[in-house]
PDB file of N, CA and C in Angstrom:
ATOM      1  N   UNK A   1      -6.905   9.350 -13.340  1.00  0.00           N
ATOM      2  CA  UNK A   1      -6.233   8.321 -12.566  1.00  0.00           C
ATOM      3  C   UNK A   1      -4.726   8.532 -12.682  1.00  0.00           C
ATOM      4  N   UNK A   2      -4.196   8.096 -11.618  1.00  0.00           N
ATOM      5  CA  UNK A   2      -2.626   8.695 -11.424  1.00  0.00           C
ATOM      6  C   UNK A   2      -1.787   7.609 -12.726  1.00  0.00           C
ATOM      7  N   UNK A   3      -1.030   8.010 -13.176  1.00  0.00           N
ATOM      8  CA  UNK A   3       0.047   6.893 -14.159  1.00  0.00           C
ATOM      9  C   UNK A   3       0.580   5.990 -12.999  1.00  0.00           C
ATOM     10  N   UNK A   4       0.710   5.148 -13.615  1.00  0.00           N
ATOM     11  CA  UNK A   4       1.322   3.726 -12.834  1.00  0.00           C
ATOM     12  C   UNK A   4       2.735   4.131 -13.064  1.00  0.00           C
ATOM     13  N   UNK A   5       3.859   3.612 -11.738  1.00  0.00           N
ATOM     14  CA  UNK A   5       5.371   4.140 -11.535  1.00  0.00           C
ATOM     15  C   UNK A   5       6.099   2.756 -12.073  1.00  0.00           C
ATOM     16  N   UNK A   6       6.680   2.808 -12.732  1.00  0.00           N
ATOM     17  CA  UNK A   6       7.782   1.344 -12.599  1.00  0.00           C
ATOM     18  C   UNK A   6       9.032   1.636 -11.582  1.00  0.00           C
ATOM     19  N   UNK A   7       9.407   1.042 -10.658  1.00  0.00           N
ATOM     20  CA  UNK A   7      10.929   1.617 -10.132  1.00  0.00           C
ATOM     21  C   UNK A   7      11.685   0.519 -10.345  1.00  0.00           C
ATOM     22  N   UNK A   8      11.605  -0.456 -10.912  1.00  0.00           N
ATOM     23  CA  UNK A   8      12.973  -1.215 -11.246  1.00  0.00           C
ATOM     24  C   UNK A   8      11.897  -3.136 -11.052  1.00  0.00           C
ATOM     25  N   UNK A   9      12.977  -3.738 -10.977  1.00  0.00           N
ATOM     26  CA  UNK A   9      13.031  -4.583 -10.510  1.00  0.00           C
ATOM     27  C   UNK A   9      13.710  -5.353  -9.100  1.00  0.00           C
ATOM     28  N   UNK A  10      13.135  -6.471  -8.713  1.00  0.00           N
ATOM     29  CA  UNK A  10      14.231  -6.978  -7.464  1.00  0.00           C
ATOM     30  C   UNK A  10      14.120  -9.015  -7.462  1.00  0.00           C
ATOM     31  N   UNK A  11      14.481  -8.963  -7.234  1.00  0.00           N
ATOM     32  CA  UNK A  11      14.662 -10.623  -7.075  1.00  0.00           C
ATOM     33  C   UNK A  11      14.532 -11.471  -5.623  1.00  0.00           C
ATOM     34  N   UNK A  12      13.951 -12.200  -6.097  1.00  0.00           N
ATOM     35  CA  UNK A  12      13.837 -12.931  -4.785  1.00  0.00           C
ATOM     36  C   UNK A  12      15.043 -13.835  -3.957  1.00  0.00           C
ATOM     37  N   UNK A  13      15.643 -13.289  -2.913  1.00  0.00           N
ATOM     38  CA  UNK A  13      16.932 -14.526  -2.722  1.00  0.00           C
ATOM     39  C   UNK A  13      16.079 -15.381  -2.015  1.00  0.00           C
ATOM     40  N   UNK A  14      17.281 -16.510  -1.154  1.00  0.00           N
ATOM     41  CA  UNK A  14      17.027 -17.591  -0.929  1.00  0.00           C
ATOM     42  C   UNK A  14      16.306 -18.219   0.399  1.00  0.00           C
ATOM     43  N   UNK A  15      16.293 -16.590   0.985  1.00  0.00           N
ATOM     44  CA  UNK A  15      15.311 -16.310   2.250  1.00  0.00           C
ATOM     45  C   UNK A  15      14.005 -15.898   2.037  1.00  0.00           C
ATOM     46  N   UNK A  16      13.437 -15.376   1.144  1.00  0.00           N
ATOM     47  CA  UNK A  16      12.382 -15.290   0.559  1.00  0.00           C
ATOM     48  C   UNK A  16      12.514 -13.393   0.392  1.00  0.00           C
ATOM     49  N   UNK A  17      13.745 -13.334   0.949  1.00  0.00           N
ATOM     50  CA  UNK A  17      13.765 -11.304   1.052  1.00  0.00           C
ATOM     51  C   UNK A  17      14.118 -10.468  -0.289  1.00  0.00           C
ATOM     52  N   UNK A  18      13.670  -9.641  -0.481  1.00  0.00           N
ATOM     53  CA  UNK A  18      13.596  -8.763  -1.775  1.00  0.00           C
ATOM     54  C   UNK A  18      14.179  -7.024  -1.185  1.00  0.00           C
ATOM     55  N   UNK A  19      14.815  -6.763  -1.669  1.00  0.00           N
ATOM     56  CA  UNK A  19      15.177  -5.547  -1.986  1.00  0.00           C
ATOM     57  C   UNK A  19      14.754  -4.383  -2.765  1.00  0.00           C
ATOM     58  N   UNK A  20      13.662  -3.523  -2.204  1.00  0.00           N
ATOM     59  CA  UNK A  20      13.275  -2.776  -2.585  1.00  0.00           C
ATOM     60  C   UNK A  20      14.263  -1.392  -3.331  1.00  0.00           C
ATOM     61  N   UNK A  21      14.015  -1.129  -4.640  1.00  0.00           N
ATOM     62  CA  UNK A  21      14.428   0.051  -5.736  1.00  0.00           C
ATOM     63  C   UNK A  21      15.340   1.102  -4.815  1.00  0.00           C
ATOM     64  N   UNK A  22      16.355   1.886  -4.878  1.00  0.00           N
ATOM     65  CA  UNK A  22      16.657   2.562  -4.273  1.00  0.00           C
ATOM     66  C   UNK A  22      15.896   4.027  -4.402  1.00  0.00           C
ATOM     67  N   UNK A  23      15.479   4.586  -5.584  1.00  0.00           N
ATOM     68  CA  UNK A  23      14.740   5.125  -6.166  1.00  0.00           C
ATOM     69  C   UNK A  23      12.945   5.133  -5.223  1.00  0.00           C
ATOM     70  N   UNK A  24      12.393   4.068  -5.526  1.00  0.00           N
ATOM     71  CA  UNK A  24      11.628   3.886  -4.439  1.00  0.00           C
ATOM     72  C   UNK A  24      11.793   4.462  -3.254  1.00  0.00           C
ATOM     73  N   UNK A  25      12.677   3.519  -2.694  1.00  0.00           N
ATOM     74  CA  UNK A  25      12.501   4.322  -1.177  1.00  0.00           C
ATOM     75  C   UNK A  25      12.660   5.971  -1.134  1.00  0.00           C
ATOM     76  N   UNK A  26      13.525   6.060  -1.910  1.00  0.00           N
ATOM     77  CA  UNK A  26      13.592   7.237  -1.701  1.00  0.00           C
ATOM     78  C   UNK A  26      12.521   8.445  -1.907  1.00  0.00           C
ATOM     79  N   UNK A  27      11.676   8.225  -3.099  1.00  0.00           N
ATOM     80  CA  UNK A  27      10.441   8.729  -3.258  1.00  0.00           C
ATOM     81  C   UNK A  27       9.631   8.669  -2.177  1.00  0.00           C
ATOM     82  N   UNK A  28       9.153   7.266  -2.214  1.00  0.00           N
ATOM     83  CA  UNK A  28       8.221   6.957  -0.714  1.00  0.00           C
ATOM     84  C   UNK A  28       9.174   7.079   0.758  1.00  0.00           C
ATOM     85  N   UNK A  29       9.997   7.928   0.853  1.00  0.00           N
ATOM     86  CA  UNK A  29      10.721   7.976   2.216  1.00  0.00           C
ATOM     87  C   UNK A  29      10.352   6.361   2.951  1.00  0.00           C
ATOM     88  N   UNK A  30      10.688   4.935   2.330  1.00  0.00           N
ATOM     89  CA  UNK A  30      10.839   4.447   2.899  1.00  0.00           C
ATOM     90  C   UNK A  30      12.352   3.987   3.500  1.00  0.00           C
ATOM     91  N   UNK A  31      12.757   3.711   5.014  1.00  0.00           N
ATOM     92  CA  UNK A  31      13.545   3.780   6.073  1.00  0.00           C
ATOM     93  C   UNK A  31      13.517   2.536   6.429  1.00  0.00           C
ATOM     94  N   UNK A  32      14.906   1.998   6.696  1.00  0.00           N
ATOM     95  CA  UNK A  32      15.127   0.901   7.713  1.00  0.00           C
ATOM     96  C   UNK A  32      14.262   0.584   8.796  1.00  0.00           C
ATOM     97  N   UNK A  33      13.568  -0.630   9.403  1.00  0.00           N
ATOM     98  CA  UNK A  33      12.647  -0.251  10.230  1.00  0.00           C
ATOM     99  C   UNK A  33      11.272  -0.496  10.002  1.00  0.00           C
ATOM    100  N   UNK A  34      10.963   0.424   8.623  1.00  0.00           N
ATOM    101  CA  UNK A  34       9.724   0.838   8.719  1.00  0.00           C
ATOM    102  C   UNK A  34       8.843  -0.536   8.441  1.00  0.00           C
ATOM    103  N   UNK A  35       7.686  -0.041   8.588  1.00  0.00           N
ATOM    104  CA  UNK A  35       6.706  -1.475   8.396  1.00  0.00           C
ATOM    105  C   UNK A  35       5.876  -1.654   7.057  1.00  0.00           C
ATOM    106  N   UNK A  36       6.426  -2.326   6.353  1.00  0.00           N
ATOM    107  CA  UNK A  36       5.570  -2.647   4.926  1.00  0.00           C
ATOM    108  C   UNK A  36       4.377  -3.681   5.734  1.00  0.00           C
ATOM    109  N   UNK A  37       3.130  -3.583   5.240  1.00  0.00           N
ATOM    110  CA  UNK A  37       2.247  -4.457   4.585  1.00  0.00           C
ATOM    111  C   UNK A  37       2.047  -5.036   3.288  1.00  0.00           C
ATOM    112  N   UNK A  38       1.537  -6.446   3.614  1.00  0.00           N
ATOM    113  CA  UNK A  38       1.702  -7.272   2.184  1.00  0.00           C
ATOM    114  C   UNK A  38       0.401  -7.662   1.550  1.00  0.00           C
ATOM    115  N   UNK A  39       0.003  -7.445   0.868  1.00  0.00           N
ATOM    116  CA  UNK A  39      -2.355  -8.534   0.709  1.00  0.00           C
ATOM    117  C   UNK A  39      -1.185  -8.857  -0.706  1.00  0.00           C
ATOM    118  N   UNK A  40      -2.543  -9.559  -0.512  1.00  0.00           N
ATOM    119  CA  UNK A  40      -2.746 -10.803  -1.575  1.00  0.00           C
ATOM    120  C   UNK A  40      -4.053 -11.300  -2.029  1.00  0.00           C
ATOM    121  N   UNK A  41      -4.108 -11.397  -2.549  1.00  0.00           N
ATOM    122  CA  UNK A  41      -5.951 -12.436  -3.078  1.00  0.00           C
ATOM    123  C   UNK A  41      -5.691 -13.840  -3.925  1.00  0.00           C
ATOM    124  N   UNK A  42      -6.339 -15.119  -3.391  1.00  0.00           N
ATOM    125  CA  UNK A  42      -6.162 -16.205  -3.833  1.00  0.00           C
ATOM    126  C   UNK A  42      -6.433 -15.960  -5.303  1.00  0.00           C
ATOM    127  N   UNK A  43      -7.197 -15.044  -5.696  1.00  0.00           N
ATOM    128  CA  UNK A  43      -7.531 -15.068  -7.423  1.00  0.00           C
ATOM    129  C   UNK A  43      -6.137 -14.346  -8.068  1.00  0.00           C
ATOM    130  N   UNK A  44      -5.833 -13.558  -7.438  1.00  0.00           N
ATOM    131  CA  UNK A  44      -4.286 -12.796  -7.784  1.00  0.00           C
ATOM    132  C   UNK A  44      -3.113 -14.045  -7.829  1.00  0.00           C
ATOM    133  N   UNK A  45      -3.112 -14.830  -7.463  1.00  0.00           N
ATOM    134  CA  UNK A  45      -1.775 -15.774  -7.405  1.00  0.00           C
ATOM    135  C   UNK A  45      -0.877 -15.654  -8.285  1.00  0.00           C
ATOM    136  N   UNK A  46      -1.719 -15.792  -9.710  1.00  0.00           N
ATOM    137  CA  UNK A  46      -0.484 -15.565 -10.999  1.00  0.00           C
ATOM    138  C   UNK A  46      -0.199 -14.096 -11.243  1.00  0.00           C
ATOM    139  N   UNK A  47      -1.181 -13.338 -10.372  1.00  0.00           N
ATOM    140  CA  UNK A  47      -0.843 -11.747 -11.020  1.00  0.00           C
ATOM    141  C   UNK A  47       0.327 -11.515 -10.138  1.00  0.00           C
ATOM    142  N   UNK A  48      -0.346 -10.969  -8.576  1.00  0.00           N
ATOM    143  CA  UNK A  48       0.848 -10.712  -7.423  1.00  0.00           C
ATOM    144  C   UNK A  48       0.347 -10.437  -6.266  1.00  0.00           C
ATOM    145  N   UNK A  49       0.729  -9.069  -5.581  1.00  0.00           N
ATOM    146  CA  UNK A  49       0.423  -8.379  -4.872  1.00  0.00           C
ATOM    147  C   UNK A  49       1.168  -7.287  -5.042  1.00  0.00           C
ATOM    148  N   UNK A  50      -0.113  -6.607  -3.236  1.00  0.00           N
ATOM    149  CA  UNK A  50       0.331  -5.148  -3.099  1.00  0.00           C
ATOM    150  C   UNK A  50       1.322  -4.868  -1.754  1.00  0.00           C
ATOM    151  N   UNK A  51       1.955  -4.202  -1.503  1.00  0.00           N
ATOM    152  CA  UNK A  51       2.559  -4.028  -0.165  1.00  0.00           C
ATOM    153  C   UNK A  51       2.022  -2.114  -0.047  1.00  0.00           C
ATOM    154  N   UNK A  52       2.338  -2.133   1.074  1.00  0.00           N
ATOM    155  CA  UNK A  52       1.665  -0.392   1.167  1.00  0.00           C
ATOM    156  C   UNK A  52       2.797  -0.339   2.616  1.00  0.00           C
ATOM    157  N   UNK A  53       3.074   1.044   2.784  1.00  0.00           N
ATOM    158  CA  UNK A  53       3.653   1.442   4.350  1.00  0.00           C
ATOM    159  C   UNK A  53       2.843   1.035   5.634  1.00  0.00           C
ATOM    160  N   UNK A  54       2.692   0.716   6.102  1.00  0.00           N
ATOM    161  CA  UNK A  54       1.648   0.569   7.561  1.00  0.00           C
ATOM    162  C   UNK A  54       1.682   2.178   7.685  1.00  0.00           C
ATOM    163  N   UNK A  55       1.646   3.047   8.146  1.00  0.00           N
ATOM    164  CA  UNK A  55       1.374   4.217   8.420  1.00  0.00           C
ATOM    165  C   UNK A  55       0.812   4.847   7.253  1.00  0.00           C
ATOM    166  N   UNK A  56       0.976   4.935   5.879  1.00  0.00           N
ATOM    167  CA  UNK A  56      -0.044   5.663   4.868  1.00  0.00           C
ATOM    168  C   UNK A  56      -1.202   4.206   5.048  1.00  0.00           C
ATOM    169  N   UNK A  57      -1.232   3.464   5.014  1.00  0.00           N
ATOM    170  CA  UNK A  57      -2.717   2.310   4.786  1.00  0.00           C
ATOM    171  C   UNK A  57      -3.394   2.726   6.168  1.00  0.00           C
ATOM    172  N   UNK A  58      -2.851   3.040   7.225  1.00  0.00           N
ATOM    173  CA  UNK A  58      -3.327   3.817   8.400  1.00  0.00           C
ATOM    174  C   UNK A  58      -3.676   5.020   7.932  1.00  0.00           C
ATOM    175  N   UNK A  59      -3.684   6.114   7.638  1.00  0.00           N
ATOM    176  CA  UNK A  59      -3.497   7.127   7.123  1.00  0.00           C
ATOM    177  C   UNK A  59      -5.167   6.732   6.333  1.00  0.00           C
ATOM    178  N   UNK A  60      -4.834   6.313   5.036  1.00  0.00           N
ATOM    179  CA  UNK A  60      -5.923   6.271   4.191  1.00  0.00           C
ATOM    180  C   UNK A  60      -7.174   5.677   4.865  1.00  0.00           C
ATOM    181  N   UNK A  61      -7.069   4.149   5.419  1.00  0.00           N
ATOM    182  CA  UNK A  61      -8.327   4.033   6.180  1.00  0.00           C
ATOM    183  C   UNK A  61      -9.061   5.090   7.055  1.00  0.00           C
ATOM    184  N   UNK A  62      -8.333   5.983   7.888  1.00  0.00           N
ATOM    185  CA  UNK A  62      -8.733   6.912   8.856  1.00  0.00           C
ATOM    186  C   UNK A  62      -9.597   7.613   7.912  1.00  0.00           C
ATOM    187  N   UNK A  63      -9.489   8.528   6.983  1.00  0.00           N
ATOM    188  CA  UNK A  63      -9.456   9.307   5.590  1.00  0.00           C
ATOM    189  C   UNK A  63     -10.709   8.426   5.156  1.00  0.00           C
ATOM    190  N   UNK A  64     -11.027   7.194   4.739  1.00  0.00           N
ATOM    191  CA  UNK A  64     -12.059   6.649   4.673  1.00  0.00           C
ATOM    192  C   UNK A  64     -13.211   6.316   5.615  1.00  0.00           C
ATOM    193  N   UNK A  65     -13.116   6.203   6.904  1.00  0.00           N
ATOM    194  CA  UNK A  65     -13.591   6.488   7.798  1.00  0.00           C
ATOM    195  C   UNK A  65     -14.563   7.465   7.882  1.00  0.00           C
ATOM    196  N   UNK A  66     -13.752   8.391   7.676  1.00  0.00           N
ATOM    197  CA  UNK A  66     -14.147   9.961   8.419  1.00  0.00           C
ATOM    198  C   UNK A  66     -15.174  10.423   7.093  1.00  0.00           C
ATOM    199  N   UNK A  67     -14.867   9.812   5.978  1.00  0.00           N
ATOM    200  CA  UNK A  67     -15.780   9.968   4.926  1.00  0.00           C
ATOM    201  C   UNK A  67     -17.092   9.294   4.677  1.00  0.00           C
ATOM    202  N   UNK A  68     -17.047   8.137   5.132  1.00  0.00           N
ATOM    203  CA  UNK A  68     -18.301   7.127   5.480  1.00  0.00           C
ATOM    204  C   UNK A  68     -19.124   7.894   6.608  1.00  0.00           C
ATOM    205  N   UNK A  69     -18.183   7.916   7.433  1.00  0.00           N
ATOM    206  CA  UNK A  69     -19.487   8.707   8.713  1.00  0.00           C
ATOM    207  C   UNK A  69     -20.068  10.058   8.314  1.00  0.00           C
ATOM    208  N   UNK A  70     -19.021  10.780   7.538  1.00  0.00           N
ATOM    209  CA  UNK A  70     -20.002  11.830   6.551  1.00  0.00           C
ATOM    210  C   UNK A  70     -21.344  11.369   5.775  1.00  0.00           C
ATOM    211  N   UNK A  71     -21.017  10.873   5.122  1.00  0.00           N
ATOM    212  CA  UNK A  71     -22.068   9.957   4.513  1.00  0.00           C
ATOM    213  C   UNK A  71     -23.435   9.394   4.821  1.00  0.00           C
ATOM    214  N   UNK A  72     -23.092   8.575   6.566  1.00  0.00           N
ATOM    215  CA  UNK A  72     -24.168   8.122   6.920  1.00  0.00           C
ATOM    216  C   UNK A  72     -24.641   9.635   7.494  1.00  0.00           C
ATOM    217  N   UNK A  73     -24.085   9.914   8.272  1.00  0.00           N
ATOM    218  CA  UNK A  73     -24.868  11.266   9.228  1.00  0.00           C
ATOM    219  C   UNK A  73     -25.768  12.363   8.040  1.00  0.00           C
ATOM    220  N   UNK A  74     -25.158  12.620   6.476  1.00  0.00           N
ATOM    221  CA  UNK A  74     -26.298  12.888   5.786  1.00  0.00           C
ATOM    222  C   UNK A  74     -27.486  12.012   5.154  1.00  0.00           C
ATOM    223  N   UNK A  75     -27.402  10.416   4.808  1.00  0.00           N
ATOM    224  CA  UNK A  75     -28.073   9.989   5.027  1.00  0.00           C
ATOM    225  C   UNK A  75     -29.376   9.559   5.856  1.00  0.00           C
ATOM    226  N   UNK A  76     -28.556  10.197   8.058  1.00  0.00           N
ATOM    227  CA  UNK A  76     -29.805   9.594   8.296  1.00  0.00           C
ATOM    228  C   UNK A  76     -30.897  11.654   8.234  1.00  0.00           C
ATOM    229  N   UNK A  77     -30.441  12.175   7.922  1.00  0.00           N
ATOM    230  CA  UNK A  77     -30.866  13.733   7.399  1.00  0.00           C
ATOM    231  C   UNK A  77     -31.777  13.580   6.737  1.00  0.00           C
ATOM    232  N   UNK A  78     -31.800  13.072   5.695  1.00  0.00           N
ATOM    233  CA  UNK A  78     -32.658  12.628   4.729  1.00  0.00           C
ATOM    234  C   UNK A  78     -34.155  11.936   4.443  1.00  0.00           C
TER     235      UNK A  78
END
């Protein structure tokens, strides 16, 4: 399993907006613009959440996809 990254911290101002690590972006080539996604789970409340790029969570679902239909098509083989 990959090591977990720390890139800093950020704070919440008074708009509810946060400033992502400079470090961060820069790793994840995230860009002005780009589109974060946010989840959450009502059982997570005190833990947090996740945010992901919209284009890699696109990316990975496709990638999961294409692996499930592998899956069934040897299943119905069987």
């Amino acid at each position: 399993m990959a090591e977990l990254e720390f890139y800093g911290s950020a704070t919440v101002g008074e708009r509810g907006q946060i400033a992502l690590p400079a470090n961060l972006r820069r790793e994840l080539n995230i860009k002005a613009g780009d589109k974060i996604l946010i989840f959450g789970k009502r059982a997570w409340r005190k833990w947090g959440f996740i945010a992901a790029k919209a284009e890699v969570l696109e990316a990975l679902l496709q990638e999961i996809e294409k692996e499930i239909r592998k899956l069934m098509e040897g299943a119905k083989k069987e």
